[in-house]
N, C-alpha and C. Protein backbone atom coordinates (compact mmCIF):
# COMPACT_ATOMS: atom_id res chain seq x y z
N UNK A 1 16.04 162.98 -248.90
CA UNK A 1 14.74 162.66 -249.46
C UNK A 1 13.80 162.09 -248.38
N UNK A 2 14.41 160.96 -247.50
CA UNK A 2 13.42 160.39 -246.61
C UNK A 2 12.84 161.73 -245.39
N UNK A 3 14.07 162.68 -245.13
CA UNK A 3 13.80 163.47 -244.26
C UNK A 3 12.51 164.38 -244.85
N UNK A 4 12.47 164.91 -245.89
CA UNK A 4 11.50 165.17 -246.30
C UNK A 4 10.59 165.43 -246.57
N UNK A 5 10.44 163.45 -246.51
CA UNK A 5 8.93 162.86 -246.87
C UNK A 5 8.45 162.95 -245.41
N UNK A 6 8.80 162.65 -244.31
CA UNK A 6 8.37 162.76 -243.23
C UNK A 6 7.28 163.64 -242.36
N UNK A 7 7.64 164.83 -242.75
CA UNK A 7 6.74 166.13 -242.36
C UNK A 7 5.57 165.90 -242.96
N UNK A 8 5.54 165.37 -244.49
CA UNK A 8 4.38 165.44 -245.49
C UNK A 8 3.68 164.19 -244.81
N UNK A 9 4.34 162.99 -244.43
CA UNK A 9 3.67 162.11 -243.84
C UNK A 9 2.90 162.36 -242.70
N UNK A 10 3.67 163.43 -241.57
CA UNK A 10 2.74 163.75 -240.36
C UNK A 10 1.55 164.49 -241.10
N UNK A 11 1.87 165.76 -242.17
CA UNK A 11 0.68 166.78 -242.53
C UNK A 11 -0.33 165.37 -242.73
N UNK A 12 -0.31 164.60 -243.79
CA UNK A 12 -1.39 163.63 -244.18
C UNK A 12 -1.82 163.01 -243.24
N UNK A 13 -1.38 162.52 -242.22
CA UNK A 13 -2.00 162.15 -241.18
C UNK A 13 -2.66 162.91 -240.24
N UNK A 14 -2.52 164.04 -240.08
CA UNK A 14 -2.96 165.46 -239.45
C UNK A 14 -4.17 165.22 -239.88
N UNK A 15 -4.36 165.41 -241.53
CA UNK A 15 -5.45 166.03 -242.04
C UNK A 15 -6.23 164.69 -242.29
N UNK A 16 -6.10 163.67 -242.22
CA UNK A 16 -6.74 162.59 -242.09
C UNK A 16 -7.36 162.49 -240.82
N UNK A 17 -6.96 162.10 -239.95
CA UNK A 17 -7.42 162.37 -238.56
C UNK A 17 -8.64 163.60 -238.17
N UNK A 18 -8.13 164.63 -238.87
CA UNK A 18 -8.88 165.84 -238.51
C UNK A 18 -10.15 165.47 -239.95
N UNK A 19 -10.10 165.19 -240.94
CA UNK A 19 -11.17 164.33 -241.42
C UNK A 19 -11.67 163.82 -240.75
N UNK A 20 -11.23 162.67 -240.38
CA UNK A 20 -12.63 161.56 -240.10
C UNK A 20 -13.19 161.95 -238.80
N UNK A 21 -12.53 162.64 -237.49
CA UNK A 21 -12.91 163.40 -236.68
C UNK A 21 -13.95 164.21 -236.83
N UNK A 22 -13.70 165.30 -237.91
CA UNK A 22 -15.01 165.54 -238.36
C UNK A 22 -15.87 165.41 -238.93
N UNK A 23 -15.53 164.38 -239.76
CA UNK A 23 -16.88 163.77 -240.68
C UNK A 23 -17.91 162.91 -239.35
N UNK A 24 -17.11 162.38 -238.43
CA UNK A 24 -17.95 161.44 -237.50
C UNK A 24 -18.48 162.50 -236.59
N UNK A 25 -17.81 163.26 -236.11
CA UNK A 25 -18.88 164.60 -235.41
C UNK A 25 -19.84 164.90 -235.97
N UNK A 26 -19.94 165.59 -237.36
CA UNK A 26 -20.95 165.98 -237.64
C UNK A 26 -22.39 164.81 -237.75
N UNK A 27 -22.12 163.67 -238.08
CA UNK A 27 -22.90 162.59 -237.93
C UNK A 27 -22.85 161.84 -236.90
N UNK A 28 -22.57 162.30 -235.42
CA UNK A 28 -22.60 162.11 -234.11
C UNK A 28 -23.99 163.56 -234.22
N UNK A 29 -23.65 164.17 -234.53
CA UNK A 29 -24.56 165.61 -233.88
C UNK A 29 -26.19 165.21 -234.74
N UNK A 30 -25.71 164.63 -236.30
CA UNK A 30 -26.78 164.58 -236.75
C UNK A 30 -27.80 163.53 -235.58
N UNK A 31 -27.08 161.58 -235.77
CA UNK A 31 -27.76 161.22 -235.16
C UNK A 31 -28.70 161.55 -233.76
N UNK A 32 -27.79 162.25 -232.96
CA UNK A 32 -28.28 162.55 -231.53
C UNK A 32 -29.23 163.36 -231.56
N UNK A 33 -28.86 164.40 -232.30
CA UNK A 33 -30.49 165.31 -232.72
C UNK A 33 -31.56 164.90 -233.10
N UNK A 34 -31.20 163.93 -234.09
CA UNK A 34 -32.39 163.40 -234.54
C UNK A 34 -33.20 162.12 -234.13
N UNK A 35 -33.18 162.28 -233.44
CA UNK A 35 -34.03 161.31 -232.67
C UNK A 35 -33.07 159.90 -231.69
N UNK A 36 -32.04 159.94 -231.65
CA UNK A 36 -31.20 158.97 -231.89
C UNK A 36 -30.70 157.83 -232.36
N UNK A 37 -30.04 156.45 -232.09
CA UNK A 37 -30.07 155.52 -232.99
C UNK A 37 -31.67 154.98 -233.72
N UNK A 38 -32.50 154.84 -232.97
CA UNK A 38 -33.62 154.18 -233.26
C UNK A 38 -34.09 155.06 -234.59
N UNK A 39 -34.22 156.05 -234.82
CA UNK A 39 -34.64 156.86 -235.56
C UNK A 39 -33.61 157.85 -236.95
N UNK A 40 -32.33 156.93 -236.70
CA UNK A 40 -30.83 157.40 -237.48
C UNK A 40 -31.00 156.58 -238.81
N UNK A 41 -31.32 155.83 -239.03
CA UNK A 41 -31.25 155.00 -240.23
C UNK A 41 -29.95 155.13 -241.15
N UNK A 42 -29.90 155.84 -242.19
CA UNK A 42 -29.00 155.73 -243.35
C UNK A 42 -27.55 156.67 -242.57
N UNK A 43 -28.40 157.41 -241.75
CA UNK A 43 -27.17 158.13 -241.06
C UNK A 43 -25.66 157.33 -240.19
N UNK A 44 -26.17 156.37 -239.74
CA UNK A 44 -25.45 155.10 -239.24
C UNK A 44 -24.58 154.99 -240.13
N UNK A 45 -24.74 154.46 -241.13
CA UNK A 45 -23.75 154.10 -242.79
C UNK A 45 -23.23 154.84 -242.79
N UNK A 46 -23.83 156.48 -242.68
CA UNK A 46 -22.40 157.54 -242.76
C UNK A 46 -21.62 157.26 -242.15
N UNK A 47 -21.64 157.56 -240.77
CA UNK A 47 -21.02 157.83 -239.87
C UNK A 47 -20.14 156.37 -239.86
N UNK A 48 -20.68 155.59 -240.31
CA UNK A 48 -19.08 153.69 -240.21
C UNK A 48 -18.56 154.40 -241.70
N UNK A 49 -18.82 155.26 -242.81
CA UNK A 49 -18.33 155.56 -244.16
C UNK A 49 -17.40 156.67 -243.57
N UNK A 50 -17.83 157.13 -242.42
CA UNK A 50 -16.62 158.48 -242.18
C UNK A 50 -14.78 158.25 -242.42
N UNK A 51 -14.37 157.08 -241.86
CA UNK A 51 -12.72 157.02 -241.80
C UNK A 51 -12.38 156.49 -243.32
N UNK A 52 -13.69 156.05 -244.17
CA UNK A 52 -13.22 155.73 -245.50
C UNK A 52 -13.03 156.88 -246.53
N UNK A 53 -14.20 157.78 -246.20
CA UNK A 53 -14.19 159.18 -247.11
C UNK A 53 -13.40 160.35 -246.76
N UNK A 54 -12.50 160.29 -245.41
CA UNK A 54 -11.47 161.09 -244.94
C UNK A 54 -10.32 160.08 -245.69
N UNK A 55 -9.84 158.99 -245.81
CA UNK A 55 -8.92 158.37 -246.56
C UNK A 55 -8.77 158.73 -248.12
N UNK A 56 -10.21 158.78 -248.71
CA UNK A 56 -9.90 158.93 -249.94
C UNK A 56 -10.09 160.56 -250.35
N UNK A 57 -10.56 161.33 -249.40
CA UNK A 57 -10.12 162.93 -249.76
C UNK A 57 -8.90 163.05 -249.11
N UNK A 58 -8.25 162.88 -248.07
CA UNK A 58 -6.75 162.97 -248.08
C UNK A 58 -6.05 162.48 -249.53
N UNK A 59 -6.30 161.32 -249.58
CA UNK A 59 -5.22 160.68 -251.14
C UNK A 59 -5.77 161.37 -252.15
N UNK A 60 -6.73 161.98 -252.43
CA UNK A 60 -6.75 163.10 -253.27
C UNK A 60 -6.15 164.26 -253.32
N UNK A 61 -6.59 164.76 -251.70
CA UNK A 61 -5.58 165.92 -251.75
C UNK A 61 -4.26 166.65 -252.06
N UNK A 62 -3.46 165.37 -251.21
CA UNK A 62 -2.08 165.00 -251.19
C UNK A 62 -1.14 164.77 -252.45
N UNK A 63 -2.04 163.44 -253.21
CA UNK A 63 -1.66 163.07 -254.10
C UNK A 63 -2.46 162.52 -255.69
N UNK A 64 -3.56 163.63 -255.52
CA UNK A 64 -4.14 163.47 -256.58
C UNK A 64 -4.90 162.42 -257.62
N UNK A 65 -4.68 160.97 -256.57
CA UNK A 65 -4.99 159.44 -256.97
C UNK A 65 -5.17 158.49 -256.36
N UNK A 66 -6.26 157.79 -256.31
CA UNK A 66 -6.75 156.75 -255.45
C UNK A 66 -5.51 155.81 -255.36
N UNK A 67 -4.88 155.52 -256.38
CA UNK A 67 -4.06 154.45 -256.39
C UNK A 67 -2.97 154.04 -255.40
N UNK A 68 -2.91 154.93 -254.76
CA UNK A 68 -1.70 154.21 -253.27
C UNK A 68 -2.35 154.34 -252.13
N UNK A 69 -3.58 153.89 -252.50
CA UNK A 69 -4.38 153.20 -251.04
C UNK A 69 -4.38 151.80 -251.31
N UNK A 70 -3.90 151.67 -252.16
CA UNK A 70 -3.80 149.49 -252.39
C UNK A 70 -4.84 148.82 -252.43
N UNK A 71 -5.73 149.49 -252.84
CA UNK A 71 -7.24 148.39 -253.06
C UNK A 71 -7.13 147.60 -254.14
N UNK A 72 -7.10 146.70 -253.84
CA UNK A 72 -6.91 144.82 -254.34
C UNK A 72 -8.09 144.26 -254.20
N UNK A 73 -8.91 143.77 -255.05
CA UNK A 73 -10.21 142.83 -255.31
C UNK A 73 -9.93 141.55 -254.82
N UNK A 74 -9.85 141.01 -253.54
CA UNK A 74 -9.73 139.71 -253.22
C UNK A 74 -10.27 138.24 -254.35
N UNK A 75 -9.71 137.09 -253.43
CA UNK A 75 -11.20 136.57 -254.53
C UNK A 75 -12.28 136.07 -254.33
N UNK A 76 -13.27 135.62 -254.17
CA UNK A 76 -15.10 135.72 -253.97
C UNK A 76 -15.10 135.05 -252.81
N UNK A 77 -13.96 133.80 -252.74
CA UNK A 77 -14.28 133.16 -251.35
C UNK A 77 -13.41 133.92 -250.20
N UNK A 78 -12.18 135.13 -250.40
CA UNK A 78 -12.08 135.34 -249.16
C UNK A 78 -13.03 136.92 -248.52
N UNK A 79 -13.31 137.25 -249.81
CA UNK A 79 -14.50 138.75 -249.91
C UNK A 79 -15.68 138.35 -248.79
N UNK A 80 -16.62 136.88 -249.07
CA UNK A 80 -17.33 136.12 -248.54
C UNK A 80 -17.46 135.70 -247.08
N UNK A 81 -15.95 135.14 -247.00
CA UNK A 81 -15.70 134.84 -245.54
C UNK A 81 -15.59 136.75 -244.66
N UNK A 82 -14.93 137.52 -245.38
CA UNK A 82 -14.49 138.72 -244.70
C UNK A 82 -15.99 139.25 -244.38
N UNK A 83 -16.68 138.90 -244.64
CA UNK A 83 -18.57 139.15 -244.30
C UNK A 83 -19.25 138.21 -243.04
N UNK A 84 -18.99 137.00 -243.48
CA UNK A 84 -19.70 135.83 -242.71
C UNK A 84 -19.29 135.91 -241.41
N UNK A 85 -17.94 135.75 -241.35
CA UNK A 85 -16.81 135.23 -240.26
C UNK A 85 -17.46 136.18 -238.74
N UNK A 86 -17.56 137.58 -239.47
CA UNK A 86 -17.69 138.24 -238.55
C UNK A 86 -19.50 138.67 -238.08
N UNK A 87 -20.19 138.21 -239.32
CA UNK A 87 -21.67 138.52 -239.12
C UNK A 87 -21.94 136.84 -237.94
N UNK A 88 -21.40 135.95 -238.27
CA UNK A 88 -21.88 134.97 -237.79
C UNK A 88 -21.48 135.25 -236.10
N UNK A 89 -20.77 135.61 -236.49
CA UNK A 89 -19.91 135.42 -234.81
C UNK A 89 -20.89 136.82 -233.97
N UNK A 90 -20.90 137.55 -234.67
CA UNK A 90 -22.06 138.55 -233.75
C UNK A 90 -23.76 137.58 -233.48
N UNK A 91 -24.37 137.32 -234.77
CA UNK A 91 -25.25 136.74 -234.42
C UNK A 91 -25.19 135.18 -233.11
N UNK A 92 -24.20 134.88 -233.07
CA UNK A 92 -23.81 134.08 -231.73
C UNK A 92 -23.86 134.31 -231.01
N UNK A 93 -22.66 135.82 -230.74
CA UNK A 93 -22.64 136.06 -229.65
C UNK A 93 -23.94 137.34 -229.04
N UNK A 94 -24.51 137.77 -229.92
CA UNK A 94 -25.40 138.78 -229.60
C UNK A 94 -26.66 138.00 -228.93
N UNK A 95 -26.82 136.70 -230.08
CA UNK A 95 -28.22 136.02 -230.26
C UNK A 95 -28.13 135.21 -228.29
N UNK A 96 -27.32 134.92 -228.19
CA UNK A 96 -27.00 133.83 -226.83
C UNK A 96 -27.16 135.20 -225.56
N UNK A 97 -26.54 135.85 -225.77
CA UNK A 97 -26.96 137.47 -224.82
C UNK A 97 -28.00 137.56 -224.72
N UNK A 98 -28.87 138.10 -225.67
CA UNK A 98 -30.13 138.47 -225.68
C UNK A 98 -31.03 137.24 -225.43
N UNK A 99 -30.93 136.07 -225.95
CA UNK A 99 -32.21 135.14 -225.62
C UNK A 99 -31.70 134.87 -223.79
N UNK A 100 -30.49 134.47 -223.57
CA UNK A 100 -30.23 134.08 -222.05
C UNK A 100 -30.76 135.45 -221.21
N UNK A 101 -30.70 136.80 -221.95
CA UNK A 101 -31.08 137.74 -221.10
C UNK A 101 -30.11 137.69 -219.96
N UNK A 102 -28.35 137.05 -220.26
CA UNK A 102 -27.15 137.56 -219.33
C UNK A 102 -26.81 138.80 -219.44
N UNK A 103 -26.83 139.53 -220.43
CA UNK A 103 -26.42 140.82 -220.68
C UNK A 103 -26.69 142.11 -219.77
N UNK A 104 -28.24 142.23 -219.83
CA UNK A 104 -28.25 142.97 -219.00
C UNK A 104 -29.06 144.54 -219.29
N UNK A 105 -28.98 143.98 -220.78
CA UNK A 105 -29.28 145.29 -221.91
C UNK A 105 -30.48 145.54 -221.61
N UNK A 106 -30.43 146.86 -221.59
CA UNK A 106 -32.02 147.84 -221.52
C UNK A 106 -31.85 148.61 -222.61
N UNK A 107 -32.58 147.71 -223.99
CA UNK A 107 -32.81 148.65 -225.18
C UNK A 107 -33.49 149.88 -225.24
N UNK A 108 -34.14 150.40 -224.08
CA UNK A 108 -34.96 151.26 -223.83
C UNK A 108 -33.65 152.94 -223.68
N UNK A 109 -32.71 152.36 -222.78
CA UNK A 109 -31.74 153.77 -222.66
C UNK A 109 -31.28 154.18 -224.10
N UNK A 110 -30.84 154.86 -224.22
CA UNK A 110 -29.86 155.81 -225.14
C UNK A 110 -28.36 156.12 -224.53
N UNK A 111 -27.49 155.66 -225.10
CA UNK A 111 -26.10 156.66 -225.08
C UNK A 111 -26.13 158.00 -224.49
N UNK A 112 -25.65 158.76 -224.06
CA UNK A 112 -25.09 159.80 -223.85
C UNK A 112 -24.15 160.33 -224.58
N UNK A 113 -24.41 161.38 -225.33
CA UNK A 113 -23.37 161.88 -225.97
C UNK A 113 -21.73 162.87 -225.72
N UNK A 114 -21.70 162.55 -224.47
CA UNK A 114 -20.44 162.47 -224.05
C UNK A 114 -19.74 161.11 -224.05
N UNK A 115 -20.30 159.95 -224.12
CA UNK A 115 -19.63 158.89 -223.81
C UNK A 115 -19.37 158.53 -225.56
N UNK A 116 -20.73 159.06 -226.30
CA UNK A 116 -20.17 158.73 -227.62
C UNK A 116 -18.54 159.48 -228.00
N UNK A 117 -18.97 161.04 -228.02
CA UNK A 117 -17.85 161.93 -228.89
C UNK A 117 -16.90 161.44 -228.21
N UNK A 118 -16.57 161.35 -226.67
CA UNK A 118 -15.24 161.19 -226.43
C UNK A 118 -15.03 159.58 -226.30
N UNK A 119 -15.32 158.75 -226.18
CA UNK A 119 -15.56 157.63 -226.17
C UNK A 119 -14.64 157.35 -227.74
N UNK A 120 -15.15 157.67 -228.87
CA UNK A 120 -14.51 157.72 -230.08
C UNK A 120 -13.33 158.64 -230.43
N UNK A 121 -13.12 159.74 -229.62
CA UNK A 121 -12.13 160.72 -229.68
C UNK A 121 -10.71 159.77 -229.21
N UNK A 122 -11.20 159.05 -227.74
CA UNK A 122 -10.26 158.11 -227.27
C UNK A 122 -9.80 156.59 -228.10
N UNK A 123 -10.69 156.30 -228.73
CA UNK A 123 -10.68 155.25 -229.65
C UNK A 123 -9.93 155.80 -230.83
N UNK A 124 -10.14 156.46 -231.31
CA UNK A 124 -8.99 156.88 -232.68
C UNK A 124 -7.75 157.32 -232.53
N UNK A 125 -7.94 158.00 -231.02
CA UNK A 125 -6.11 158.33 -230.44
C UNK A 125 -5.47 157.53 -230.37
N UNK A 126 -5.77 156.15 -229.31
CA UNK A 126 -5.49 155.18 -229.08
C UNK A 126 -5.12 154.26 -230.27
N UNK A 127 -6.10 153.97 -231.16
CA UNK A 127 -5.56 153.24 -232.27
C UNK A 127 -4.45 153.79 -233.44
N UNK A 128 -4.64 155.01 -233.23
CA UNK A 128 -3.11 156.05 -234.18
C UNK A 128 -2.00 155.75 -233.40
N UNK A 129 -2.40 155.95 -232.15
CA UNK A 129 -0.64 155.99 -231.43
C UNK A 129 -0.10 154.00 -231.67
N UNK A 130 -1.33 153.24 -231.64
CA UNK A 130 -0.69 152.33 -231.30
C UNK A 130 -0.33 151.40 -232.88
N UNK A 131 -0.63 151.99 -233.53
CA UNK A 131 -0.30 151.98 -235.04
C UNK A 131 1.30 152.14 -235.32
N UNK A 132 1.86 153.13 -234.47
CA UNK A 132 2.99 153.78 -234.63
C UNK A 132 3.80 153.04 -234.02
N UNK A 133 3.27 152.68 -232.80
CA UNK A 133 4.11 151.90 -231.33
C UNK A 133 4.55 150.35 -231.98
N UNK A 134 3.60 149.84 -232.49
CA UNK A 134 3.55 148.64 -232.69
C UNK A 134 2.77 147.82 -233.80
N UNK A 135 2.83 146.77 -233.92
CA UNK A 135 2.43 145.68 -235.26
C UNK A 135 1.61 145.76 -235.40
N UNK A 136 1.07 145.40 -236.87
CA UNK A 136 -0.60 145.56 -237.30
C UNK A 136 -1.30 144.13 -236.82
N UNK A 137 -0.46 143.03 -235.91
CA UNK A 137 -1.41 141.95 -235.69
C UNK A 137 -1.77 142.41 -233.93
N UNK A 138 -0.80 142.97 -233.28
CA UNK A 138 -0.77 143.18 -231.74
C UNK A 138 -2.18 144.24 -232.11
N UNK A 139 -2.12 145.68 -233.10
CA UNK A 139 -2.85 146.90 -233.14
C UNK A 139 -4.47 145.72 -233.06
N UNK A 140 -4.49 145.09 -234.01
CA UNK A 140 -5.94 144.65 -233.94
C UNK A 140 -6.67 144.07 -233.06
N UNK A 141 -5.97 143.81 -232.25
CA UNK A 141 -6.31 143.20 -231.30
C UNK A 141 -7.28 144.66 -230.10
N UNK A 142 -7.38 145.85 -230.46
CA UNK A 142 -7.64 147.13 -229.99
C UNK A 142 -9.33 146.60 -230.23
N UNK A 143 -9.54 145.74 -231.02
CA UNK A 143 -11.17 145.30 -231.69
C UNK A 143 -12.10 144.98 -230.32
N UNK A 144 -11.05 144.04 -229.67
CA UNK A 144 -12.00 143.36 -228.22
C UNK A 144 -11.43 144.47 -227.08
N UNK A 145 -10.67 144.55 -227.14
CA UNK A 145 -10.39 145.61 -225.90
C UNK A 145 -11.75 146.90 -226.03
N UNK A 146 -11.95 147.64 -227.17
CA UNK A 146 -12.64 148.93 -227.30
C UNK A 146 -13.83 148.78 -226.22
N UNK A 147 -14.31 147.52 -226.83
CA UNK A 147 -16.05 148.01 -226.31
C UNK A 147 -16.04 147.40 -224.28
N UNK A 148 -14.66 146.90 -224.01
CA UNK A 148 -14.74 146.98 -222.35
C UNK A 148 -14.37 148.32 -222.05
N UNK A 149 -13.24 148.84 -222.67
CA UNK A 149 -12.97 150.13 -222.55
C UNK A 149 -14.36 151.09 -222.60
N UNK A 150 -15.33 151.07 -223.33
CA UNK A 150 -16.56 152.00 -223.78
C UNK A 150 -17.34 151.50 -221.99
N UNK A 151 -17.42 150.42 -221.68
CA UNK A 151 -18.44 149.72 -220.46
C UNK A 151 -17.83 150.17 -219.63
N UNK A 152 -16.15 150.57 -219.02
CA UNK A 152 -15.61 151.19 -218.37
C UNK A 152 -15.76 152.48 -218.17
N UNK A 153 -16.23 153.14 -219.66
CA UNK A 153 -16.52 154.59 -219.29
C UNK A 153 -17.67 154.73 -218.95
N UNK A 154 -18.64 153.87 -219.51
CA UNK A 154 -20.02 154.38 -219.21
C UNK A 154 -20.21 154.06 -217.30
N UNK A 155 -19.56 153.46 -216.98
CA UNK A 155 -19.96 152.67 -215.45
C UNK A 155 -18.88 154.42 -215.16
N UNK A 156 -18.10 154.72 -215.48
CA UNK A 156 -16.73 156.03 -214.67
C UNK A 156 -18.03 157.12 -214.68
N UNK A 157 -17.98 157.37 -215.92
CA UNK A 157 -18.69 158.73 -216.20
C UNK A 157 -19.78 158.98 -216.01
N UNK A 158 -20.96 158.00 -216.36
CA UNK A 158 -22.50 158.37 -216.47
C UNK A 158 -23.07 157.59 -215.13
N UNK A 159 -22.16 156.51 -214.46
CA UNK A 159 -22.88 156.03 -213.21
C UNK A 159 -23.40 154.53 -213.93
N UNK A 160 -23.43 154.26 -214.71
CA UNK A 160 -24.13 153.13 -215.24
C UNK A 160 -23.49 151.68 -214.74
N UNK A 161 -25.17 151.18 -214.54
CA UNK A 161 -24.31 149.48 -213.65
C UNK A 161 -23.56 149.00 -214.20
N UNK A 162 -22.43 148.09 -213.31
CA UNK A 162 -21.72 147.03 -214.08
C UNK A 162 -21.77 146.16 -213.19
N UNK A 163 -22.47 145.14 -213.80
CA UNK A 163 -22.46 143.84 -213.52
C UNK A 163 -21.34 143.08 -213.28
N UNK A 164 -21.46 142.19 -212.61
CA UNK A 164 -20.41 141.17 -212.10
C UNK A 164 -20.46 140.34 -213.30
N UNK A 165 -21.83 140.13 -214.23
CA UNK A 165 -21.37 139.36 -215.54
C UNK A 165 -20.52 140.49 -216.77
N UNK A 166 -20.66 141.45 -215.99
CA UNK A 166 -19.42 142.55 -217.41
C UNK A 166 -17.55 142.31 -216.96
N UNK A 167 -17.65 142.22 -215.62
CA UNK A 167 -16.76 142.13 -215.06
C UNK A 167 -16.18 140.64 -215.33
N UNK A 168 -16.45 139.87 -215.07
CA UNK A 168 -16.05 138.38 -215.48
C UNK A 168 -15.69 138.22 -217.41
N UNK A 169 -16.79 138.98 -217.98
CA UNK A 169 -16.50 139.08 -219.33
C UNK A 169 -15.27 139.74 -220.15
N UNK A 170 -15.47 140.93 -218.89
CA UNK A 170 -13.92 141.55 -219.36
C UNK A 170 -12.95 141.39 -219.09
N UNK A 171 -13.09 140.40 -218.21
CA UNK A 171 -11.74 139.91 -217.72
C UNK A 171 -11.32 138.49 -218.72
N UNK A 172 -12.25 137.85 -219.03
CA UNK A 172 -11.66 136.78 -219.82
C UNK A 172 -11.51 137.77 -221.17
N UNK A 173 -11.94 139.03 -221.69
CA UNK A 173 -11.38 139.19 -223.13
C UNK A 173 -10.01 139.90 -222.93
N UNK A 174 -9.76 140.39 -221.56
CA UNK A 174 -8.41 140.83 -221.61
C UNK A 174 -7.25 139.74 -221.38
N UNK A 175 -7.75 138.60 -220.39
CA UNK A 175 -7.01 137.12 -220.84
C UNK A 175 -6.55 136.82 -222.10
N UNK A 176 -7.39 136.59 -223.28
CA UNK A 176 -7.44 136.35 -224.42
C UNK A 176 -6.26 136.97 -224.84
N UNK A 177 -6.56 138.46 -224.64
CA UNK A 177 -5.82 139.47 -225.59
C UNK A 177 -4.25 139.50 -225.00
N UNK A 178 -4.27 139.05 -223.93
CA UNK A 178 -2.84 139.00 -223.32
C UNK A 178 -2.02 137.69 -223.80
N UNK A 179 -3.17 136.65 -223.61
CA UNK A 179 -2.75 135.14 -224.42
C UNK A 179 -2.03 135.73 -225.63
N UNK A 180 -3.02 135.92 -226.78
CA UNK A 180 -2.27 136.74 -228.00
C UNK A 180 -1.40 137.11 -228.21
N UNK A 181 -1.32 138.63 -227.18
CA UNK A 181 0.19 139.07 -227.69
C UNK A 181 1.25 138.33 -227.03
N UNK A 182 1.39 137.73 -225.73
CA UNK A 182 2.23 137.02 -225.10
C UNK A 182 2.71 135.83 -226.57
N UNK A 183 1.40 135.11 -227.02
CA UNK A 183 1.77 134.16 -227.82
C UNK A 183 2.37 134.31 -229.05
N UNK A 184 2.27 135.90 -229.91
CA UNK A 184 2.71 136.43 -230.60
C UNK A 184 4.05 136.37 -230.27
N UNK A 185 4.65 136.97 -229.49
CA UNK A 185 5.99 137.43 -228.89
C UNK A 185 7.05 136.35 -228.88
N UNK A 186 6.32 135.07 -228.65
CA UNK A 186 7.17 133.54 -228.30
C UNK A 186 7.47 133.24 -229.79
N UNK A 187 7.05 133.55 -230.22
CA UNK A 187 7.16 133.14 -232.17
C UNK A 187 8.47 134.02 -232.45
């Protein structure tokens, strides 16, 4: 029986993957055409709705019922915090960037859409394989790593500066992340 289930487990993951792959392409192609972020509006929402609406047409497909995706209604205060925790901490850390003007940001460029498609092609590989490899507290930790990984490509591929303040930054979030799992491991 377990042997099985196995194959059906890779197909669902196949076709999940190859979902949200393409649901986010096609709303990669929309945004970029259309004017790009500045001018994307509701299209944005798609495209963060893509890995949710490949989840729930797979569990349809497969199995005909939302119900073994485990959606559980928290309760109001941890729904609340799962909002704040993380809006606050951007407005910190975004708000202290932008007013110090350490960053570096020229809202004026645009992405390149090579650094997007594959940029995210590498981001979903990476987070599948390491899903498989290892724990869902080590996997999350993929959150702070991504976007040095993304500043790495854009400085490889497109030529784009990197600052000695990106470099110092990424080096203390890969500290962090090593603290983590090292500190994980001692437990």
């Amino acid at each position: 029986m377990v042997e099985a289930a196995a194959p059906r487990a890779r197909l669902e993951l196949v076709a999940y993957l190859a979902l949200t792959f393409g649901l986010s392409a096609i709303w990669y192609v929309v945004i970029l055409t259309g004017g790009g972020l500045a001018k994307a509006g509701g299209d944005v929402v798609a495209l963060t709705w893509s890995p949710a609406l490949a989840a729930i047409a797979t569990q349809l497909a497969f199995r005909r019922t939302l119900a073994g995706l485990g959606w559980r209604w928290p309760g109001l205060r941890w729904v609340a915090l799962g909002y704040l925790i993380p809006l606050g901490s951007a407005i910190v850390a975004y708000g202290v960037v932008w007013l110090t003007r350490l960053g570096g940001v020229d809202l004026a460029r645009r992405p390149d859409w090579r650094t997007v498609v594959f940029g995210s092609l590498l981001a979903y590989t990476c987070y599948v394989w390491l899903l498989r490899v290892s724990t869902p507290a080590r996997v999350s930790t993929y959150a702070y790593v991504n976007p040095l990984i993304a500043v790495v490509m854009g400085w490889a591929v497109l030529g784009e500066p990197l600052p000695s303040s990106a470099l110092f930054a990424g080096a203390f979030i890969l500290a962090a992340v090593i603290l983590i799992t090292v500190k994980g491991r001692a437990k």
